[in-house]
N, C-alpha and C. Protein backbone atom coordinates (compact mmCIF):
# COMPACT_ATOMS: atom_id res chain seq x y z
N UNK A 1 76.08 89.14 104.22
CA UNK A 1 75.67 90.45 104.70
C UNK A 1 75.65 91.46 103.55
N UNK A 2 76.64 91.70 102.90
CA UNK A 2 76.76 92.59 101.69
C UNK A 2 75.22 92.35 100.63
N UNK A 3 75.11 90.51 100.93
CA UNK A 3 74.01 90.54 99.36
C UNK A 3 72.70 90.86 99.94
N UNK A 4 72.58 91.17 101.03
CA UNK A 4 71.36 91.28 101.95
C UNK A 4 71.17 92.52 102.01
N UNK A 5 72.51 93.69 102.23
CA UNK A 5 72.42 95.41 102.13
C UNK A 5 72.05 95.48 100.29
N UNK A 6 72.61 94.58 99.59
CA UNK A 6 72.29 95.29 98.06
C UNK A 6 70.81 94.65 97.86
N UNK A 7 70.35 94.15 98.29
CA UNK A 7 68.87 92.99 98.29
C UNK A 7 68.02 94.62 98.80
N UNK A 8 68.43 94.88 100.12
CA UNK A 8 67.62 95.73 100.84
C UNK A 8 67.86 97.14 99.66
N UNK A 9 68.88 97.62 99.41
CA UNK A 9 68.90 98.92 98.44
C UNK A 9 68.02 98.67 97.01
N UNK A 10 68.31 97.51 96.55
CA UNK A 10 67.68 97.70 95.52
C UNK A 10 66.02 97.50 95.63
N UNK A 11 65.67 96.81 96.61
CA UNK A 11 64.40 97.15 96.97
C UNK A 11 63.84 98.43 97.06
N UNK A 12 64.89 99.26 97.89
CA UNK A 12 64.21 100.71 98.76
C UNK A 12 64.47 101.46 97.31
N UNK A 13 65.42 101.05 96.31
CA UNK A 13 65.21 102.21 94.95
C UNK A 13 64.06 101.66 93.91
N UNK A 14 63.64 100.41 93.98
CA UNK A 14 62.46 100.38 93.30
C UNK A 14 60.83 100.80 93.57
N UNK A 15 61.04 100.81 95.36
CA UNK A 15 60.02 101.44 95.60
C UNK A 15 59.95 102.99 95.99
N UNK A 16 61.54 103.32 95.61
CA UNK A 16 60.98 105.21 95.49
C UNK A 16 60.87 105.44 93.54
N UNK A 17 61.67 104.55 93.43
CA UNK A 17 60.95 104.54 91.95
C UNK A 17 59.70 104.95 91.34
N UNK A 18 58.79 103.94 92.38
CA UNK A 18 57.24 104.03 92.27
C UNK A 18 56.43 104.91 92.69
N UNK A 19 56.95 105.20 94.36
CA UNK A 19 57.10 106.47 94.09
C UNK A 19 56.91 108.09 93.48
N UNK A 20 58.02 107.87 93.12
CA UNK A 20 58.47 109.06 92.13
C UNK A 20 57.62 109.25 90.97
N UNK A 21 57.02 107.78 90.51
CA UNK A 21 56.39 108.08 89.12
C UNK A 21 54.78 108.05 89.70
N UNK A 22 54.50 107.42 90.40
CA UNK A 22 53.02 108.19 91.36
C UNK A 22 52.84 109.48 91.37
N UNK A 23 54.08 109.99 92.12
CA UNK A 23 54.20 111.73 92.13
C UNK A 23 54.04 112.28 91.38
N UNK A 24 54.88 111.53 89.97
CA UNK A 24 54.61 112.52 88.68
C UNK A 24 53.48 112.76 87.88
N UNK A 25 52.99 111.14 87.64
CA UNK A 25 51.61 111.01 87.11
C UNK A 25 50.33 111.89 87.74
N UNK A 26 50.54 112.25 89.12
CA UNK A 26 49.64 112.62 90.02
C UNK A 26 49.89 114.34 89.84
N UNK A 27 51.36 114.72 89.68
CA UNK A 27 51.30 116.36 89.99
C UNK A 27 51.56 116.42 88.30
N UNK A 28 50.83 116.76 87.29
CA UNK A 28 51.42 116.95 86.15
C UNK A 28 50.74 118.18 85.43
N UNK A 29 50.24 119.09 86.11
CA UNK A 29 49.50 120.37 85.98
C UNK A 29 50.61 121.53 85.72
N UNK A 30 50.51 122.13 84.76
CA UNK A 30 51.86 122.78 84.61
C UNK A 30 51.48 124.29 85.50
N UNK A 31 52.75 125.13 85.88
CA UNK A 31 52.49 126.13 86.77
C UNK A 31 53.70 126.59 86.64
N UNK A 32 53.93 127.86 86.96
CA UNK A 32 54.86 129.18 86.63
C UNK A 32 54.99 129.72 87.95
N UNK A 33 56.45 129.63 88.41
CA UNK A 33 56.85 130.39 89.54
C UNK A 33 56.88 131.36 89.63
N UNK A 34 56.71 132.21 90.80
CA UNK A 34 56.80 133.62 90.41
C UNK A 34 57.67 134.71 91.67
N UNK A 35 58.82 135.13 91.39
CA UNK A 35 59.43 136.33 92.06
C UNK A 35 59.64 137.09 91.97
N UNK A 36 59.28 138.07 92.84
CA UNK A 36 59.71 139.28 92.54
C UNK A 36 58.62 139.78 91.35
N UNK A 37 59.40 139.78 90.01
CA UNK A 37 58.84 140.36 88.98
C UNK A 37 58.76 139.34 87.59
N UNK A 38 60.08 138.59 88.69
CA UNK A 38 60.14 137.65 87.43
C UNK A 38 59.51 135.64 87.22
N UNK A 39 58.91 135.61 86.23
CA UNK A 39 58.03 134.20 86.34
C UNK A 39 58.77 133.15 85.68
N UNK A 40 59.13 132.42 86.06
CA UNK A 40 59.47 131.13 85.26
C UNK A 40 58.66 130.44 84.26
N UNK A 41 59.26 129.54 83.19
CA UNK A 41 58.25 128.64 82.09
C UNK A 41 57.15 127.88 83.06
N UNK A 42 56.67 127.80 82.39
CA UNK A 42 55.09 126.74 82.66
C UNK A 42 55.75 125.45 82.82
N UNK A 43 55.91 124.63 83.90
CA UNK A 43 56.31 123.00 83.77
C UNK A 43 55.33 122.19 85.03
N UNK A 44 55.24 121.44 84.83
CA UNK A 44 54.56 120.53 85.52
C UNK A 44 55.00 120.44 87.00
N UNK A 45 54.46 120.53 87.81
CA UNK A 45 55.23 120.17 89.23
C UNK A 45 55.62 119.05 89.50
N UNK A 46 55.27 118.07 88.72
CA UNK A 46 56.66 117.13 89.02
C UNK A 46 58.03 117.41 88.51
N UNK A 47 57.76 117.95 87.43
CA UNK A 47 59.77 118.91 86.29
C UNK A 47 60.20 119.44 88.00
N UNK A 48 59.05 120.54 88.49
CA UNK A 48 59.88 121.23 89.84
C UNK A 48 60.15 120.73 90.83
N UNK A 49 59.61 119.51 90.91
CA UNK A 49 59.90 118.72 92.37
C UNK A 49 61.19 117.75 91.57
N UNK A 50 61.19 117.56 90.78
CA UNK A 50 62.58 116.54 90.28
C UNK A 50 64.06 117.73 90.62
N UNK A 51 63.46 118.83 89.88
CA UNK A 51 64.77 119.79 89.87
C UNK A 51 65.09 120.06 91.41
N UNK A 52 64.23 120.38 91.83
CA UNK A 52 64.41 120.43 93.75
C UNK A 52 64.85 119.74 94.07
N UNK A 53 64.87 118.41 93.82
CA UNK A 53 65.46 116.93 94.53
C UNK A 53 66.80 116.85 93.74
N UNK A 54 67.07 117.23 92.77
CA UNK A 54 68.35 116.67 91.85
C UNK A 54 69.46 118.13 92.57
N UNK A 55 68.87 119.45 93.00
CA UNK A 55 69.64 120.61 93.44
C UNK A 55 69.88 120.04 94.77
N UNK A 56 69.11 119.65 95.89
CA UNK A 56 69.47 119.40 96.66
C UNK A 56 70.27 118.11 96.97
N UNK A 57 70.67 117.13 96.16
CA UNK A 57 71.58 116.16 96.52
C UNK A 57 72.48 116.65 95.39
N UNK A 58 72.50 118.00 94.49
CA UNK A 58 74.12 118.20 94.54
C UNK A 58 75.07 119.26 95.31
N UNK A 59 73.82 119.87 96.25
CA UNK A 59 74.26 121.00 97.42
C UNK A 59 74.61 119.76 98.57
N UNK A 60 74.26 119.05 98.77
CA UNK A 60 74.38 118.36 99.60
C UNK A 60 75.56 117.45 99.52
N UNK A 61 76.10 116.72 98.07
CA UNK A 61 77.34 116.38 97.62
C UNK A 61 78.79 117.52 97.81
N UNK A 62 77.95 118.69 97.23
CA UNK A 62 79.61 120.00 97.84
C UNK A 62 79.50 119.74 99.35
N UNK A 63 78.51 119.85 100.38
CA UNK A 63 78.83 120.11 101.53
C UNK A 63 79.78 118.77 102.03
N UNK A 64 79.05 117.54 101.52
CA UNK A 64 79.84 116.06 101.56
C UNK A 64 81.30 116.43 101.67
N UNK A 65 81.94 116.94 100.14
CA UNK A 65 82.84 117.23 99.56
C UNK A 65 83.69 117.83 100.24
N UNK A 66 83.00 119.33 101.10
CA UNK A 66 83.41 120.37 101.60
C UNK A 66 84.34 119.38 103.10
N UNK A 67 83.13 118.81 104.02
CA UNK A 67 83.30 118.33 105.10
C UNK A 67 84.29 117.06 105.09
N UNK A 68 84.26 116.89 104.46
CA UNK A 68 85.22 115.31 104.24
C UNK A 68 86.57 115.66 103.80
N UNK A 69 86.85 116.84 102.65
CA UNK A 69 87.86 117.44 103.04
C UNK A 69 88.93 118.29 104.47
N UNK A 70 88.28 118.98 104.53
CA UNK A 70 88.42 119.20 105.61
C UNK A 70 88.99 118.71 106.67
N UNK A 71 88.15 117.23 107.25
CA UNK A 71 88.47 116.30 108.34
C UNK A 71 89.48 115.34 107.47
N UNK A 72 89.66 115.03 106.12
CA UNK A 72 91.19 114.64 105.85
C UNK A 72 92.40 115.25 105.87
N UNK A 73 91.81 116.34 106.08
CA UNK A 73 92.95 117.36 106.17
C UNK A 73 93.49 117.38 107.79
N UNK A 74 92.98 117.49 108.43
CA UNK A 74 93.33 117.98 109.45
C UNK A 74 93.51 115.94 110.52
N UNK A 75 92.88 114.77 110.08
CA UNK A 75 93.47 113.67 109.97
C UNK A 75 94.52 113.29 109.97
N UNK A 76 95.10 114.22 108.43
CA UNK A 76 96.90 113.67 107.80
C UNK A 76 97.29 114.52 108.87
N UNK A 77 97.12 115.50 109.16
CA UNK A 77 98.09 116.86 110.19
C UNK A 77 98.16 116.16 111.46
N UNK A 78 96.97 115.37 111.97
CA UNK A 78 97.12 114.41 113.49
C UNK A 78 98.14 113.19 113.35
N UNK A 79 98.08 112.43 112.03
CA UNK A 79 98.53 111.72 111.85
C UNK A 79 100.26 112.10 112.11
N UNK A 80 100.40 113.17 111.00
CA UNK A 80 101.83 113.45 110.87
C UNK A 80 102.62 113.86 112.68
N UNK A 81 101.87 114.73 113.41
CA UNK A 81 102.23 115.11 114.49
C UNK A 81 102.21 113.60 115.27
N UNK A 82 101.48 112.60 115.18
CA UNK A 82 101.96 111.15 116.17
C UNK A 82 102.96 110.64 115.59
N UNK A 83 103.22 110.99 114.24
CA UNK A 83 104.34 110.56 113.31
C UNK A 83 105.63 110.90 114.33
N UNK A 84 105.59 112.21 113.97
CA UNK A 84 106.91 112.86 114.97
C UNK A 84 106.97 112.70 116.08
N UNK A 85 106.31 112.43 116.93
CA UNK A 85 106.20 112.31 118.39
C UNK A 85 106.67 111.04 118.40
N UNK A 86 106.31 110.17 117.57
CA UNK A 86 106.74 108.81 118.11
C UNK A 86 108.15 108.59 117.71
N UNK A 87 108.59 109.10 116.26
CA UNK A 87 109.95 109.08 116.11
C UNK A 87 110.95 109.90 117.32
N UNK A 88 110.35 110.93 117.66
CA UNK A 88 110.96 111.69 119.28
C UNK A 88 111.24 110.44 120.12
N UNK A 89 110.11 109.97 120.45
CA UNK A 89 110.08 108.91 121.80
C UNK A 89 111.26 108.08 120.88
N UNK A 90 111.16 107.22 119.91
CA UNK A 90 111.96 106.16 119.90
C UNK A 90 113.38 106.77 120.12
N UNK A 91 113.78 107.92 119.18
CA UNK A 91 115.14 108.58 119.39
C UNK A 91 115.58 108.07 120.83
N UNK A 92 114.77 109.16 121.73
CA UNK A 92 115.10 109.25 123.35
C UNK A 92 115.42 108.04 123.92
N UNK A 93 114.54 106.70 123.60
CA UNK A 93 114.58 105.51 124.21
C UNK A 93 116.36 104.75 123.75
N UNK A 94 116.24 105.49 122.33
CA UNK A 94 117.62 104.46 121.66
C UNK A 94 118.79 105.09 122.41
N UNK A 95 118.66 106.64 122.99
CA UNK A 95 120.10 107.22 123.51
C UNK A 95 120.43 106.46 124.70
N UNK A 96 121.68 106.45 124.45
CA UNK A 96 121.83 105.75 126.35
C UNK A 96 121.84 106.56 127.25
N UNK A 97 121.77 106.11 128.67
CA UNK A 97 121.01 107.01 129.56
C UNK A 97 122.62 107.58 129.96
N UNK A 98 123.05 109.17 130.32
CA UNK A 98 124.16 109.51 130.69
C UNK A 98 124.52 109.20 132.44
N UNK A 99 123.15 109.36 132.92
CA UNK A 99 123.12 109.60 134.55
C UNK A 99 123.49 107.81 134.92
N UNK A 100 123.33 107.04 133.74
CA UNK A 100 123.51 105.41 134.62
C UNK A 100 124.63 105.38 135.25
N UNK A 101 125.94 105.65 135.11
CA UNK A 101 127.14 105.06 135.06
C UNK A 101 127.75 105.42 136.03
């Protein structure tokens, strides 16, 4: 199963590979953004579609980052509270009962 998921990945990255360099060969007209007042260098729209794609999977890595923290955090805090609860219960179970006798 594993050599069949890395069989299938390395497939799906050679054909965005191709891809990617289709895209580039195809958009390579250079062009200048413009806001506001202010214009960016002349680069090819593939330079801007790479930088777009490389910003958004490292905004997308903090949010990863952000969210995964988070839910380990608050994981260990569930964890720790069944921690104590269960050491409670065993306590209670080990006392002997006063009302038996």
């Amino acid at each position: 199963m594993i050599f069949l998921r890395k069989t299938l990945f390395f497939i799906l990255a050679i054909f965005l590979f191709v891809i990617a360099l289709l895209a580039a060969a195809d958009n390579s007209e250079a062009v200048s953004l413009k806001f506001i007042d202010w214009a960016s260098p002349s680069w090819p729209i593939s330079w801007w579609m790479l930088m777009a794609f490389v910003i958004g999977i490292f905004f997308g890595i903090l949010l990863n980052l952000y969210s995964n923290t988070r839910l380990r955090l608050d994981a260990r805090a569930a964890n720790k509270n069944a921690a104590s609860r269960t050491r409670e219960l065993d306590r209670a179970r080990a006392e002997p009962e006063s009302g038996s006798e």
